[in-house]
C-alpha atoms as a PDB file:
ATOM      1  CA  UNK A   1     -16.155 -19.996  -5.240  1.00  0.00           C
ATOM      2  CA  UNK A   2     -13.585 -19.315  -8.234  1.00  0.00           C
ATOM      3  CA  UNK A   3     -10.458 -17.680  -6.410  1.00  0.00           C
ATOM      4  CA  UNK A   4      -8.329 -16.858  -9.756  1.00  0.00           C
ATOM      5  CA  UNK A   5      -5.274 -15.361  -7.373  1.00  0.00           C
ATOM      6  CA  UNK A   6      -2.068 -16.513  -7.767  1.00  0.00           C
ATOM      7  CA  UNK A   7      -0.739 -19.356  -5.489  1.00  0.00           C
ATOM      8  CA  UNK A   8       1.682 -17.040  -3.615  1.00  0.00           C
ATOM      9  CA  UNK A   9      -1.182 -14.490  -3.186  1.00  0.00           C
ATOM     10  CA  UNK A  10      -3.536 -17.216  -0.988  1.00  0.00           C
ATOM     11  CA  UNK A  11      -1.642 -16.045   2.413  1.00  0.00           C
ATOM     12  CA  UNK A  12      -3.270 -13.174   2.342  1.00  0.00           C
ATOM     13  CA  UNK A  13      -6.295 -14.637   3.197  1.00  0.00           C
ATOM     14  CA  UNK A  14      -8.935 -17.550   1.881  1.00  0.00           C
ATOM     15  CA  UNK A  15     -12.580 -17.961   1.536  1.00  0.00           C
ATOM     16  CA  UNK A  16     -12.768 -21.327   3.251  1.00  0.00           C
ATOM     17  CA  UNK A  17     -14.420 -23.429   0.361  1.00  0.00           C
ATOM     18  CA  UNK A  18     -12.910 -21.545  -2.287  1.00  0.00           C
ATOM     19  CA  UNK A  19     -11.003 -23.597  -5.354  1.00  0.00           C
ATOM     20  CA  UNK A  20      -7.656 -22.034  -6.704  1.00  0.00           C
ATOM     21  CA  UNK A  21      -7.353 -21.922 -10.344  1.00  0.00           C
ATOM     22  CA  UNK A  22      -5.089 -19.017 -11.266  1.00  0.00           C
ATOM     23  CA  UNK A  23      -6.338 -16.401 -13.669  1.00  0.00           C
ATOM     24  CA  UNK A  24      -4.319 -17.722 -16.718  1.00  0.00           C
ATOM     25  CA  UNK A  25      -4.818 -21.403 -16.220  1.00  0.00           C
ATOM     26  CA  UNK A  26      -8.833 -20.988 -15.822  1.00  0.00           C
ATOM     27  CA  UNK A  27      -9.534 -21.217 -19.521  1.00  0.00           C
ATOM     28  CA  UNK A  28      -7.820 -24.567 -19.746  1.00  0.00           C
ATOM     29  CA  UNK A  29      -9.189 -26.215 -16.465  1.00  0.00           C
ATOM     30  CA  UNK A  30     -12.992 -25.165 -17.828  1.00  0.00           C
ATOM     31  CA  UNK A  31     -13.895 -28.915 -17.442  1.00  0.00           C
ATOM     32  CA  UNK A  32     -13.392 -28.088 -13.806  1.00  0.00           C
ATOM     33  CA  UNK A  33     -16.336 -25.443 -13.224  1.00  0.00           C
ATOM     34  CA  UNK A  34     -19.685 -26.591 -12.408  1.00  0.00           C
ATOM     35  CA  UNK A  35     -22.221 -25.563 -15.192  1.00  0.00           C
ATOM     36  CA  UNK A  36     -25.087 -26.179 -13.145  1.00  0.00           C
ATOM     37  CA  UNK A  37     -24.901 -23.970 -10.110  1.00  0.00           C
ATOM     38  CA  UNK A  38     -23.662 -20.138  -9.505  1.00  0.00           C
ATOM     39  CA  UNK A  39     -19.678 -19.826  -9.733  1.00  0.00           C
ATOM     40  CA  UNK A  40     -18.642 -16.472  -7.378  1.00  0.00           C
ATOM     41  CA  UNK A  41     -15.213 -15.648  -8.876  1.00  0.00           C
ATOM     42  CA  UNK A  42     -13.055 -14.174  -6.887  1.00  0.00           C
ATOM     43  CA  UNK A  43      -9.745 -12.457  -6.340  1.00  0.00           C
ATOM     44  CA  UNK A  44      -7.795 -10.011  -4.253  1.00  0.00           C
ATOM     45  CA  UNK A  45      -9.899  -6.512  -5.449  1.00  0.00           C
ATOM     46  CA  UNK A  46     -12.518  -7.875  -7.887  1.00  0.00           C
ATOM     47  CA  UNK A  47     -10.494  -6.960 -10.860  1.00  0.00           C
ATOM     48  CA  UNK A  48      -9.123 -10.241 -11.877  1.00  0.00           C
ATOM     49  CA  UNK A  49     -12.295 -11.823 -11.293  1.00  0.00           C
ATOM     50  CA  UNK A  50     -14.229  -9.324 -12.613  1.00  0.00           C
ATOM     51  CA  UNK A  51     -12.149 -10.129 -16.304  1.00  0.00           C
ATOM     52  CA  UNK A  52     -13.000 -13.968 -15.520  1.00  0.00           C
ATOM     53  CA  UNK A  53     -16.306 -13.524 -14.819  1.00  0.00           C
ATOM     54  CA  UNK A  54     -16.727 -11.790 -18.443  1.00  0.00           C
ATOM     55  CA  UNK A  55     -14.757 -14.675 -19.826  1.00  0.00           C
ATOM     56  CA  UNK A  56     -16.591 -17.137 -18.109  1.00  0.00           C
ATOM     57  CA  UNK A  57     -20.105 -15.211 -18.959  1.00  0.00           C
ATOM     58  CA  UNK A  58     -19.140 -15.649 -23.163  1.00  0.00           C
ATOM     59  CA  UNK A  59     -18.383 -19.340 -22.771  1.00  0.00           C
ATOM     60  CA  UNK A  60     -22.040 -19.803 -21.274  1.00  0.00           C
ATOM     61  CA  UNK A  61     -21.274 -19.879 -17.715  1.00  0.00           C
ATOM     62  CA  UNK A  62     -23.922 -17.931 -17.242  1.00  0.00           C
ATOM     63  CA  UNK A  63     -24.345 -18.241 -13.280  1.00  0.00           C
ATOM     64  CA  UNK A  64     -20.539 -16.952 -13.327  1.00  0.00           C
ATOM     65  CA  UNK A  65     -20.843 -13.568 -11.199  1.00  0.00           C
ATOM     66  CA  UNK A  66     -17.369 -11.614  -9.651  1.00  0.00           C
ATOM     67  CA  UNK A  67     -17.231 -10.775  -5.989  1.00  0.00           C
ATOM     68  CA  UNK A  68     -17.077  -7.171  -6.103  1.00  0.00           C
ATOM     69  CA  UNK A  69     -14.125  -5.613  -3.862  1.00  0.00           C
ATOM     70  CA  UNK A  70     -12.944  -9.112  -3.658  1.00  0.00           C
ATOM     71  CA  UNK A  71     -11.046 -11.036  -0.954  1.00  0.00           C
ATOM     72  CA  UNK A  72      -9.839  -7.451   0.674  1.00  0.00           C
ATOM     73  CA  UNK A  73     -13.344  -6.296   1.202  1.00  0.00           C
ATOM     74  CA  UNK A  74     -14.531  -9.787   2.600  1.00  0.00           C
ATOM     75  CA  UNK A  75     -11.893  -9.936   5.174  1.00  0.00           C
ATOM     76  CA  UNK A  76     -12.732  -6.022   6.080  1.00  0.00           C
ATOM     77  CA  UNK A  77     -16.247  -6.969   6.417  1.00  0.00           C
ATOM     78  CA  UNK A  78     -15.177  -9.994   8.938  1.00  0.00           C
ATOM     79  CA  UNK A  79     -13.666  -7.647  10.797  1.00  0.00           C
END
């Protein structure tokens, strides 16, 4: 997992396993992402990572998908 939050913004909550690249430092740390497995992005709604995932999609990551409702609706879902 992709989280593409700001640094300040991971006390809200983390996906244990989850790597922290923020959103604008994700096209320069590309050599980062795995290219040969699926890449969940994710961020605090699903917007942010919904925009990276597009990104990501056009530079031929194509296993890049977005984690719709993001870290809010996982941590809902936990309960």
């Amino acid at each position: 997992m992709l989280d593409v939050r700001e640094p300040e913004e991971m006390a809200d909550g983390v996906i244990p396993g989850s790597v922290n690249i923020p959103m604008d430092y994700v096209k320069e740390r590309l050599s980062e992402l795995p290219t040969d497995r699926d890449i969940v992005v994710i961020c605090h709604l699903g917007q942010r990572s919904a925009y990276i995932t597009t990104q990501l999609n056009a530079l031929g990551y194509d296993r890049a998908v977005n984690l719709v409702g993001g870290v809010d609706a996982w941590l809902r879902q936990r309960g």
